[in-house]
Protein backbone atom coordinates (compact mmCIF):
# COMPACT_ATOMS: atom_id res chain seq x y z
CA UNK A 1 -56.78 56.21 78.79
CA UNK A 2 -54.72 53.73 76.53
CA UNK A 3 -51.74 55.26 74.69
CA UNK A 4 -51.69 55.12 71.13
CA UNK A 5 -49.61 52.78 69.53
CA UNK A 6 -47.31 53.77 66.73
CA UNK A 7 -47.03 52.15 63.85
CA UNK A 8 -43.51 50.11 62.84
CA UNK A 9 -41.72 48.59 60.33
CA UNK A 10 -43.39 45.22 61.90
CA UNK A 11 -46.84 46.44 61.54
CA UNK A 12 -46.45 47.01 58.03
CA UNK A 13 -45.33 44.11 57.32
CA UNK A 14 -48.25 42.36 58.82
CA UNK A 15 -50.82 44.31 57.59
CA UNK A 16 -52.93 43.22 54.56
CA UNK A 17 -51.79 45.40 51.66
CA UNK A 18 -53.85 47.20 49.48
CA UNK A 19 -55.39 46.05 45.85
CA UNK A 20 -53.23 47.59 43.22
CA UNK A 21 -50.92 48.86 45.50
CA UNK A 22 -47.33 47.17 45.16
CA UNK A 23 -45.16 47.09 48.58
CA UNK A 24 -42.49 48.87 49.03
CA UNK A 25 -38.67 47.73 48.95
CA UNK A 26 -39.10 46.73 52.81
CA UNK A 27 -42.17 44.76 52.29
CA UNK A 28 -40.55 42.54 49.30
CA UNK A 29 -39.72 39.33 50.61
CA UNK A 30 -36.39 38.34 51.28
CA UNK A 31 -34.00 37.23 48.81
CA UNK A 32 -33.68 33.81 49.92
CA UNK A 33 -37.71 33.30 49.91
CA UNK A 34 -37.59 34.21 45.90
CA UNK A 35 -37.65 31.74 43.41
CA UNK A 36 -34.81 31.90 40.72
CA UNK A 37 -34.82 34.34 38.09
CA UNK A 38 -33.62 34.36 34.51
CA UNK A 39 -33.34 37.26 33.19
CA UNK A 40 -35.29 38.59 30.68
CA UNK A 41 -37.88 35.36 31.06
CA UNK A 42 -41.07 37.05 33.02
CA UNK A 43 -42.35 35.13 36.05
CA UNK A 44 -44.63 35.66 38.78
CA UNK A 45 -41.73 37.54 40.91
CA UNK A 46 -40.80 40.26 38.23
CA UNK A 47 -44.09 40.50 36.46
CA UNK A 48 -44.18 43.80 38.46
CA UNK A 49 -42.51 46.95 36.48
CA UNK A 50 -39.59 48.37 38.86
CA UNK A 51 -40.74 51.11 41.60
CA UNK A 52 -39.07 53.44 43.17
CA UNK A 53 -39.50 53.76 47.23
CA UNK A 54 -42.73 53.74 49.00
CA UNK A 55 -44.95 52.60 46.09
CA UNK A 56 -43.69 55.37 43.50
CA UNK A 57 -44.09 54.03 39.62
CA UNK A 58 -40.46 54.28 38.26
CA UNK A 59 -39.59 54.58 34.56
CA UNK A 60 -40.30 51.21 32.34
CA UNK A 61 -36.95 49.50 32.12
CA UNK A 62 -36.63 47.65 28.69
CA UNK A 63 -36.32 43.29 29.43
CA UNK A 64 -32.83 42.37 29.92
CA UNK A 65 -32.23 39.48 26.94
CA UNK A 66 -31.22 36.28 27.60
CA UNK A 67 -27.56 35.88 25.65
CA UNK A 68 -27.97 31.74 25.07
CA UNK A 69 -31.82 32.40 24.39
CA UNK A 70 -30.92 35.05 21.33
CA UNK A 71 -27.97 33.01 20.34
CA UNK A 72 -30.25 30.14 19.72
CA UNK A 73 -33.09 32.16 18.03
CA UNK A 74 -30.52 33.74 15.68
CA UNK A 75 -29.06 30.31 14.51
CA UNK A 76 -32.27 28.49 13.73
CA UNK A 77 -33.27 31.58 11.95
CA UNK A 78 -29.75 31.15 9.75
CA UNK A 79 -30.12 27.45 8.93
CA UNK A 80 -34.19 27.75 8.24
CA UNK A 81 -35.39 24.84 10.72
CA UNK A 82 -33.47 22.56 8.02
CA UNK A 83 -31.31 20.63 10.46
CA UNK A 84 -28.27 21.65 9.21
CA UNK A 85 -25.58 22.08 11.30
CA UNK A 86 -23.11 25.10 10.46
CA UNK A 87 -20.81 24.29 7.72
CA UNK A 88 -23.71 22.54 6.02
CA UNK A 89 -23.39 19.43 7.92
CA UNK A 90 -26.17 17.61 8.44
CA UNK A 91 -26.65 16.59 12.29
CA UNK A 92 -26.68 13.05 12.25
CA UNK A 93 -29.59 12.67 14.69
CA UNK A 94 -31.76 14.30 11.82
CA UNK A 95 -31.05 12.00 9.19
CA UNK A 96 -33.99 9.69 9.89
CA UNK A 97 -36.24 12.55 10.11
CA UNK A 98 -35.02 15.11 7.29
CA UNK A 99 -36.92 13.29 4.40
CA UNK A 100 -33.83 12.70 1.86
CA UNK A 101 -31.17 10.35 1.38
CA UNK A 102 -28.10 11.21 3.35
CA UNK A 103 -25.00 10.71 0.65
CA UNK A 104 -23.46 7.41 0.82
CA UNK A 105 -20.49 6.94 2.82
CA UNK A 106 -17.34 6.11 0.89
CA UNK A 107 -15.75 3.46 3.38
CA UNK A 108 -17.05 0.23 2.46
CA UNK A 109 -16.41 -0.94 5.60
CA UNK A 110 -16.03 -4.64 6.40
CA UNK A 111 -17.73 -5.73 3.45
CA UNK A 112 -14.79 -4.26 1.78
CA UNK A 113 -12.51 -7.02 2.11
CA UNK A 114 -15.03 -9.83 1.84
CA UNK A 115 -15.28 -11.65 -1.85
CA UNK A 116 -18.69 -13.96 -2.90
CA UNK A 117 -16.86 -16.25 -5.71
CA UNK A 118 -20.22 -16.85 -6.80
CA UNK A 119 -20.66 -13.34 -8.87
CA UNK A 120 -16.81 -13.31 -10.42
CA UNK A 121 -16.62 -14.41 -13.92
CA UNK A 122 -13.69 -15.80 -16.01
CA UNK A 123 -13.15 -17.79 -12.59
CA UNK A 124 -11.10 -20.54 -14.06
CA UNK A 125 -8.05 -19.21 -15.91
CA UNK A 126 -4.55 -21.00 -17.66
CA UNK A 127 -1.31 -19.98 -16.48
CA UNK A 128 0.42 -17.94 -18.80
CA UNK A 129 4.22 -17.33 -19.41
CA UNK A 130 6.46 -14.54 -19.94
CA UNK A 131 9.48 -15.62 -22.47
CA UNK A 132 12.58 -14.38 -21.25
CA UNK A 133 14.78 -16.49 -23.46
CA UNK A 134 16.60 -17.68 -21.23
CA UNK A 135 16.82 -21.51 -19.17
CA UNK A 136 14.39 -19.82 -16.36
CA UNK A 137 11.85 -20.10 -19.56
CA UNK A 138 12.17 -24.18 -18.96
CA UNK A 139 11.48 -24.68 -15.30
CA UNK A 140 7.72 -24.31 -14.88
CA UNK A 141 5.52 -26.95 -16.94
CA UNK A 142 2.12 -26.93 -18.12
CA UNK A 143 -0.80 -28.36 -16.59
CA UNK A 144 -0.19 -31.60 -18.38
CA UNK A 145 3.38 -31.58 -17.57
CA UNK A 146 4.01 -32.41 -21.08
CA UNK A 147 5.31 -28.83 -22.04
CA UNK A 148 7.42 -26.05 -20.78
CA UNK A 149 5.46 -23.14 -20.15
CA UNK A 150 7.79 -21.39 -22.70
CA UNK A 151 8.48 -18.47 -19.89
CA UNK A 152 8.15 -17.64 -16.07
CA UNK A 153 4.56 -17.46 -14.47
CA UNK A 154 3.28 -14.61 -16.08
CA UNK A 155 1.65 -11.84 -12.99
CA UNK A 156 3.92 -13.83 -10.42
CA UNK A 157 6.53 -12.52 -8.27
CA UNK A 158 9.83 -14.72 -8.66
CA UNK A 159 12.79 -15.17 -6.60
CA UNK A 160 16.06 -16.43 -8.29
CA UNK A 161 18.65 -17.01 -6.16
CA UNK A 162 22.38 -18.17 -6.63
CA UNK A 163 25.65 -17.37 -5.48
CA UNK A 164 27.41 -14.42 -7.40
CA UNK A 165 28.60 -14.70 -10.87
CA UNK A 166 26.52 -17.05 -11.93
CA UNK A 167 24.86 -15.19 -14.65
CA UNK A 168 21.41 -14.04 -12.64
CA UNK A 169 22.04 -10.01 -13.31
CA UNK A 170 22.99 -10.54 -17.28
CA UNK A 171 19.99 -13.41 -17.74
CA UNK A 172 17.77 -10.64 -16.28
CA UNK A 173 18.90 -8.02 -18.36
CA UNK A 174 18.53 -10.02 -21.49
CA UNK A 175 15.30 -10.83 -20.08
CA UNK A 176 14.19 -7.38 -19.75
CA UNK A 177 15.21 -6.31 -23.13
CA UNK A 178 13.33 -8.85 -24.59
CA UNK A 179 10.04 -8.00 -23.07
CA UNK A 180 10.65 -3.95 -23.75
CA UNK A 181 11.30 -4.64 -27.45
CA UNK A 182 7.60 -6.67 -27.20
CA UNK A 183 6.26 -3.08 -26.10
CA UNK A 184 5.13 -3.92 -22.54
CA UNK A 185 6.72 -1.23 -20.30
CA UNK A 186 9.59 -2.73 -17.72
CA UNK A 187 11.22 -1.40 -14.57
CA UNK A 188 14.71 -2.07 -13.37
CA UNK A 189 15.36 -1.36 -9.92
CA UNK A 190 18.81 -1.58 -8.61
CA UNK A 191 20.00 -1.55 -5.19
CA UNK A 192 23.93 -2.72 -4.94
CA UNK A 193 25.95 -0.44 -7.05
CA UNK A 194 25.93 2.70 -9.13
CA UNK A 195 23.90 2.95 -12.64
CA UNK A 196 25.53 5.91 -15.01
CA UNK A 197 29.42 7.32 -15.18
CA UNK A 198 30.16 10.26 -17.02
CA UNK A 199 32.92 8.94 -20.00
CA UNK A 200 36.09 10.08 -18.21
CA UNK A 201 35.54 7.80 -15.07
CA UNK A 202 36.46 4.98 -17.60
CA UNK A 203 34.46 2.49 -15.74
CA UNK A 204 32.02 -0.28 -17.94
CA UNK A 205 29.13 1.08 -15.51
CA UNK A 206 26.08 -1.08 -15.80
CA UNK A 207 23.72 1.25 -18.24
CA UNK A 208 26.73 0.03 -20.39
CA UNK A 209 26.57 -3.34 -19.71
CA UNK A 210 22.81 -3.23 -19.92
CA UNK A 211 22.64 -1.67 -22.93
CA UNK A 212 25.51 -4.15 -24.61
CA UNK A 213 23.60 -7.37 -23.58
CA UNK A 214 20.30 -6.08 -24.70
CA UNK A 215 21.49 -5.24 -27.97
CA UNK A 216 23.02 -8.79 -28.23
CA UNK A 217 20.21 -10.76 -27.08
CA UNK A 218 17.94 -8.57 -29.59
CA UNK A 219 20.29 -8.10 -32.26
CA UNK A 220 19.88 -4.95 -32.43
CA UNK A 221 22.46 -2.49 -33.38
CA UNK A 222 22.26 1.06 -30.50
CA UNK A 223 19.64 3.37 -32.44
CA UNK A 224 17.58 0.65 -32.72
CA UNK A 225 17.81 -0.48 -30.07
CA UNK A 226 17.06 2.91 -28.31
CA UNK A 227 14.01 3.12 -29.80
CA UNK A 228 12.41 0.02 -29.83
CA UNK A 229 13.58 -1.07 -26.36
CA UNK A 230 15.26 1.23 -24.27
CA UNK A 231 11.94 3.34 -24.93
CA UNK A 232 10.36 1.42 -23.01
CA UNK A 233 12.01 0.35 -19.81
CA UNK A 234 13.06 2.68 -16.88
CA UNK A 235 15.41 2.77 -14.33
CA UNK A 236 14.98 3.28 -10.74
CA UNK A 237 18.04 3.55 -8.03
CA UNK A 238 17.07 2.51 -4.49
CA UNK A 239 20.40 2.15 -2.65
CA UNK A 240 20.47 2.01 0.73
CA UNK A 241 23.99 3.37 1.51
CA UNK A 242 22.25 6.65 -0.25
CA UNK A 243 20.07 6.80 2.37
CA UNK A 244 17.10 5.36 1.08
CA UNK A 245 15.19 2.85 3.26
CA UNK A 246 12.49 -0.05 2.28
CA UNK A 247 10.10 2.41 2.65
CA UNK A 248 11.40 4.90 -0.07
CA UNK A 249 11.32 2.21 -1.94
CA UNK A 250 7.66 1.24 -1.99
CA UNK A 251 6.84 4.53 -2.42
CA UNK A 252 9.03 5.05 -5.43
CA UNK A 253 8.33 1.41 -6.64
CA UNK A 254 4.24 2.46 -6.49
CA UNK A 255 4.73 5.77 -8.53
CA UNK A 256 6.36 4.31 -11.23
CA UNK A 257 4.20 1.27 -11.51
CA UNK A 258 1.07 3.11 -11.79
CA UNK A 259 2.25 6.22 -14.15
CA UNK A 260 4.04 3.95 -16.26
CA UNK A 261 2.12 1.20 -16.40
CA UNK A 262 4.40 -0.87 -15.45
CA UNK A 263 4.12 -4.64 -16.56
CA UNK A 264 7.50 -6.49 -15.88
CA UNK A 265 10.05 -5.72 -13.37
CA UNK A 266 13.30 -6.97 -12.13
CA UNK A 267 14.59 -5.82 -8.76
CA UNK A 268 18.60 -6.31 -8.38
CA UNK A 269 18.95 -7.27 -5.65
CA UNK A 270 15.79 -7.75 -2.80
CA UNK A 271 18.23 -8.29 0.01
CA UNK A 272 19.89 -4.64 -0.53
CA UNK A 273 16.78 -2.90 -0.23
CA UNK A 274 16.65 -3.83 3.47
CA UNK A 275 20.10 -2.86 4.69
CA UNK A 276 19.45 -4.74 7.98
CA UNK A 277 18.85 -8.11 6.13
CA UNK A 278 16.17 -9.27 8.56
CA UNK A 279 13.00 -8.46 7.27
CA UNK A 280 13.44 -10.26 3.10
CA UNK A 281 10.79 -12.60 3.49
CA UNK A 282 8.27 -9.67 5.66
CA UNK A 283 9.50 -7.12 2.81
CA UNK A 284 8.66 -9.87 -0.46
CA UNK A 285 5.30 -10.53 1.25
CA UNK A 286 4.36 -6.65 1.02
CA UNK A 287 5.44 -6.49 -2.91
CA UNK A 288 4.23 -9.95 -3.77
CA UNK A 289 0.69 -8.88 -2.38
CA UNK A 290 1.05 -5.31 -4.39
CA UNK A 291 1.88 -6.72 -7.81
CA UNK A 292 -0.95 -8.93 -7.47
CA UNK A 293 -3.18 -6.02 -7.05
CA UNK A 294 -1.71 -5.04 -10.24
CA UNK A 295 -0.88 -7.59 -12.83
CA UNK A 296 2.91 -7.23 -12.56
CA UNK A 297 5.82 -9.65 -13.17
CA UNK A 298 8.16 -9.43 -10.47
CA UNK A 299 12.10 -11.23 -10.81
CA UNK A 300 13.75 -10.89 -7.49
CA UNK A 301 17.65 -11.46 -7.73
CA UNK A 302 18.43 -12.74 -4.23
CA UNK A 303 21.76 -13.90 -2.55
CA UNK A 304 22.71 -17.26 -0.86
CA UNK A 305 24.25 -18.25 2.67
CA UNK A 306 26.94 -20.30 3.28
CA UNK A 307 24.62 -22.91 3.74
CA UNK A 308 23.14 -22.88 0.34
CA UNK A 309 19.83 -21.34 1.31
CA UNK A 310 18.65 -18.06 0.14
CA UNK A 311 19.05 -15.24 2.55
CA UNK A 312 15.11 -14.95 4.13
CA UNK A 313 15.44 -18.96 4.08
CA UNK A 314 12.43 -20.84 4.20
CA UNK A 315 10.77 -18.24 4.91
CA UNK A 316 11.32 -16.15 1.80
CA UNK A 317 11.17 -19.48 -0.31
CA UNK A 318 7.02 -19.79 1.45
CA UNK A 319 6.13 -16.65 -0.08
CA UNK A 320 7.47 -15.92 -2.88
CA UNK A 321 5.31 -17.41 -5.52
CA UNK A 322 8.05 -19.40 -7.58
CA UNK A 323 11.58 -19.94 -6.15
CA UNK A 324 14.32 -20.89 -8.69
CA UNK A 325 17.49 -22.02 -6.94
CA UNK A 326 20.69 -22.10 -9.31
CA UNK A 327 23.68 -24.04 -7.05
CA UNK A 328 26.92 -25.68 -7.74
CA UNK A 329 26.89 -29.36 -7.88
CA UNK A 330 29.83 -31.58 -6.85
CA UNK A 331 30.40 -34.39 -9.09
CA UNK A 332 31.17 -37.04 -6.37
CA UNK A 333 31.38 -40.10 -8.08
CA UNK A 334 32.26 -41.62 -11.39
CA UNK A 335 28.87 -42.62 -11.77
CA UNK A 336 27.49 -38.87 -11.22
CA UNK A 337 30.16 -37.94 -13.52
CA UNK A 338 28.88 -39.74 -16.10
CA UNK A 339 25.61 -39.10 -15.68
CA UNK A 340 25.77 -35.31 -16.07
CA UNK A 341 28.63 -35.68 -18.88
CA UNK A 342 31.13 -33.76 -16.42
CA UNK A 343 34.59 -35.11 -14.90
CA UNK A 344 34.95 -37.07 -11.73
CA UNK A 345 35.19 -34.29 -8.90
CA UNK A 346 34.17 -31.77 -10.94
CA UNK A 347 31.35 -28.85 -9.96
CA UNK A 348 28.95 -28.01 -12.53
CA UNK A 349 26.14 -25.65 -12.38
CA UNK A 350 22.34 -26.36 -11.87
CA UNK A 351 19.02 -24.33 -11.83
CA UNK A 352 16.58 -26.17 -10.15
CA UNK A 353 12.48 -24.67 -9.48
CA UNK A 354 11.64 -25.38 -6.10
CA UNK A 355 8.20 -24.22 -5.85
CA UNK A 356 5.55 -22.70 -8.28
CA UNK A 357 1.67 -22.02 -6.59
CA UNK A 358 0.45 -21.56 -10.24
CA UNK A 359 2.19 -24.44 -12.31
CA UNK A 360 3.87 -27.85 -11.89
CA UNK A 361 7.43 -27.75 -12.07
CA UNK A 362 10.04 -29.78 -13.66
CA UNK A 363 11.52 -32.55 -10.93
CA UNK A 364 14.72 -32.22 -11.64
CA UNK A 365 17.48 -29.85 -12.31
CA UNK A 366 18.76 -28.16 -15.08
CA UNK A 367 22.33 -28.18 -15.65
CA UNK A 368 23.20 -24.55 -17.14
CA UNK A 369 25.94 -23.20 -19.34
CA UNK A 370 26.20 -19.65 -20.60
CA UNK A 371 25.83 -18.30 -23.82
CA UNK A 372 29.33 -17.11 -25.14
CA UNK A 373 27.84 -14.09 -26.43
CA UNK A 374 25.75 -12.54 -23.79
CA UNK A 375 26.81 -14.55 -21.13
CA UNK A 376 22.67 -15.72 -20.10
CA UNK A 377 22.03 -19.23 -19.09
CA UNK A 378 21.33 -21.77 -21.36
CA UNK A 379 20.69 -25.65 -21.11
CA UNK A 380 23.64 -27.52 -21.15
CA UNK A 381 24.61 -29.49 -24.33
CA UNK A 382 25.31 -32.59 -21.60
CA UNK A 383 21.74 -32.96 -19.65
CA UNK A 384 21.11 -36.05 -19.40
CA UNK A 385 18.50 -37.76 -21.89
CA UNK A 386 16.82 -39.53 -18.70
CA UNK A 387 16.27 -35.42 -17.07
CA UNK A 388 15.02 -33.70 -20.66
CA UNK A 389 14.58 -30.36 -20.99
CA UNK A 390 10.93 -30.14 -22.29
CA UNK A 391 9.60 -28.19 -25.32
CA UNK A 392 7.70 -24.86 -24.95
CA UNK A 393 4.30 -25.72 -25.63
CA UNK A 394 2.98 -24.88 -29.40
C-alpha cells in the first residue's frame, strides 16, 4: 500500500490557487519577479488590499501619496492652469499659446544702434558759433569762407593748446563769463590747482581771478555780476593728486551736465585728469562722443611737448573736433620780420586752427596780443593785410 504523501511548501506553490482566494506571503512571488512600484499609484501588483498570514483580510491601509505627484497638483491648483510661473512670471514656452501679448521687451537690441537717414528731419543744418570774445571767435569761417563764424563751433568739443602763460586759462574765463551772463548754464572743471582760500591765506586763488576777469570782460561791477553771471556757472574740482581718477570724473562731469543743464563747459586742463598722461586722446574720445549725445560745448585747455605738439599728439589732434594750436614764432629773417611787423629775431605769438570737421578754417595764423585789461587774446594791431582777420558774419 502506497504511503501518503505530505504536502510541502513546494506543493503549494504548484498548486492552482483558488478563485477569490489571495496567496499567502510564501506564495507571493519574489521580489525580483515584481514590476516597480510607486507608491500610492495602484497597479496590477498592489491592487490587492494588505493580508495578514495564510489568507487572513487585514485592516484597509489608507494609499501612501506620492510627494512630487501632490506637489504638482497643489501648484497648478495655485496658478489656475494660467501658465504662470510663481512670482507671476510667465513661462516663456507659453507665450505662443497663452492668447495675449507678452509685454514688450525694453532692450532694443541691435536695432538700437542702427539709424535709417531716410526718416530724420532737419537733416541739413548750418554751423553755428558760440561768441567768446575773444581771437578763438576768428579761426573757424563760414561755409563761404567769406566770414568768421563770429565764435567756436557751437555743440563741438575743442582743444586749445599752447605752452603756459600764454593767456588760454584767462581767454577761457572771459569766455565763460560771457556765455553765463547770456543765461545758458556753464561748467568749469579744474584739474591743476586749488579753487577757494579762506582770506587769511592771502593767496589771489583762482575764484578770485575768475571772478576779476569776468567782471572786466562784462563790465560788470561784483553784485552784478553775481547775479547775472556767476548764477549761472558752476564749479567742479577733479584733481587727481586728491585722489580722484578719470573715472570720478565722468561720473561727476555726467551729474552735473544733466541736473544743470549744462550747455558750455571748459575743462582746465584735459591732461590732469589722467594723472598717467597716456590715455588724452582715448579719454577726449569718451567726452567728445558724450557731449554729442548732449548738445554741449566743450573747450579743452591742453599742454604742449617740447616738440611743439600737444600732449595726446596726433592722436588727440584726430579726435577732437577742432584743434586750435597757439605757438611761438621765431622771426628768422628780415623779410619775416617785416612781414609780421615784429623785429628781426624776434618771437611773436600765433594761434593757428588746425582742423575743424564742421567748418572751413582760416589758412593762416593769427598773430595774438593780449588785452591790457583782462589779459585775453586779441588780434594783433600788426597782422599782415595779405593774412586778414575776417569779419563775423552779419
Amino acid at each position: 500500500m502506497a504511503k501518503k504523501k505530505t504536502s510541502g511548501p513546494e506543493d503549494i506553490l504548484a498548486a492552482p490557487s483558488t478563485p477569490g482566494m489571495v496567496p499567502p506571503p510564501a506564495m507571493m512571488p519574489a521580489p525580483a519577479m515584481m514590476p516597480p512600484m510607486s507608491p500610492g499609484i495602484p497597479t496590477a501588483a498592489n491592487a490587492y488590499p494588505p493580508t495578514m498570514a495564510y489568507g487572513q483580510p487585514a485592516m484597509p491601509q489608507p494609499m501612501q501619496p506620492n510627494p512630487m505627484f501632490a506637489m504638482m497638483q497643489m501648484m497648478q491648483a495655485m496658478m489656475g492652469n494660467t501658465g504662470l510661473m510663481p512670482g507671476g512670471s510667465m513661462d516663456p514656452s507659453a507665450v505662443p499659446f497663452a492668447g495675449g501679448t507678452p509685454a514688450p521687451d525694453a532692450d532694443a537690441g541691435l536695432d538700437s544702434d542702427i539709424i535709417r537717414p531716410v526718416f530724420l528731419k532737419n537733416r541739413i543744418k548750418e554751423q553755428q558759433g558760440l561768441p567768446l570774445g575773444s581771437v578763438l571767435d576768428s579761426l573757424c569761417l563760414t561755409n563761404d569762407r567769406n566770414n568768421s563764424l563770429g565764435g567756436v563751433p557751437k555743440g563741438c568739443t575743442i582743444a586749445l593748446a599752447g605752452p603756459p602763460g600764454k593767456g588760454k586759462t584767462r581767454s577761457s574765463l572771459a569766455g565763460l563769463a560771457k556765455v553765463a551772463l547770456s543765461g545758458i548754464p556753464v561748467a568749469y572743471v579744474i584739474a591743476e590747482e586749488g579753487f577757494y582760500n579762506p582770506p587769511e591765506f592771502g593767496r589771489d586763488d583762482l575764484c578770485s581771478r575768475m571772478t576779476k576777469i569776468g567782471m572786466q570782460s562784462t563790465g560788470l561791477g561784483e553784485e552784478e555780476f553775481a547775479s547775472k553771471v556767476l548764477a549761472n556757472m558752476f564749479v567742479m574740482q577733479s584733481q587727481y593728486h586728491r585722489g580722484k581718477s578719470w573715472d570720478d570724473f565722468v561720473g561727476k562731469y555726467r551729474y552735473l551736465v544733466e541736473k544743470e543743464n549744462i550747455r558750455f563747459v571748459v575743462i582746465d586742463s584735459l591732461n590732469m585728469l589722467d594723472p598717467s598722461r597716456n590715455r588724452t586722446a582715448d579719454n577726449l574720445s569718451a567726452l567728445k562722443t558724450y557731449n554729442h549725445d548732449k548738445g554741449i560745448t566743450c573747450l579743452c585747455i591742453g599742454q604742449i611737448r617740447d616738440t611743439g605738439m600737444p600732449v595726446g599728439g596726433e592722436a588727440l589732434m584726430h579726435t577732437a573736433d577742432v584743434v586750435f594750436l597757439v605757438e611761438e614764432m621765431s622771426l628768422g629773417s628780415k623779410e619775416i620780420a617785416d612781414f609780421w611787423g615784429g623785429k628781426y629775431r624776434d618771437k611773436i605769438e600765433v594761434v593757428s586752427a588746425i582742423k575743424s570737421v564742421t567748418t572751413p578754417i582760416l589758412p593762416y595764423p593769427i598773430r595774438t596780443d593780449r588785452d591790457p585789461v583782462t589779459g585775453v587774446m586779441v588780434p594783433h594791431a600788426s597782422q599782415p593785410a595779405d593774412y586778414p582777420v575776417l569779419p563775423p558774419r552779419g
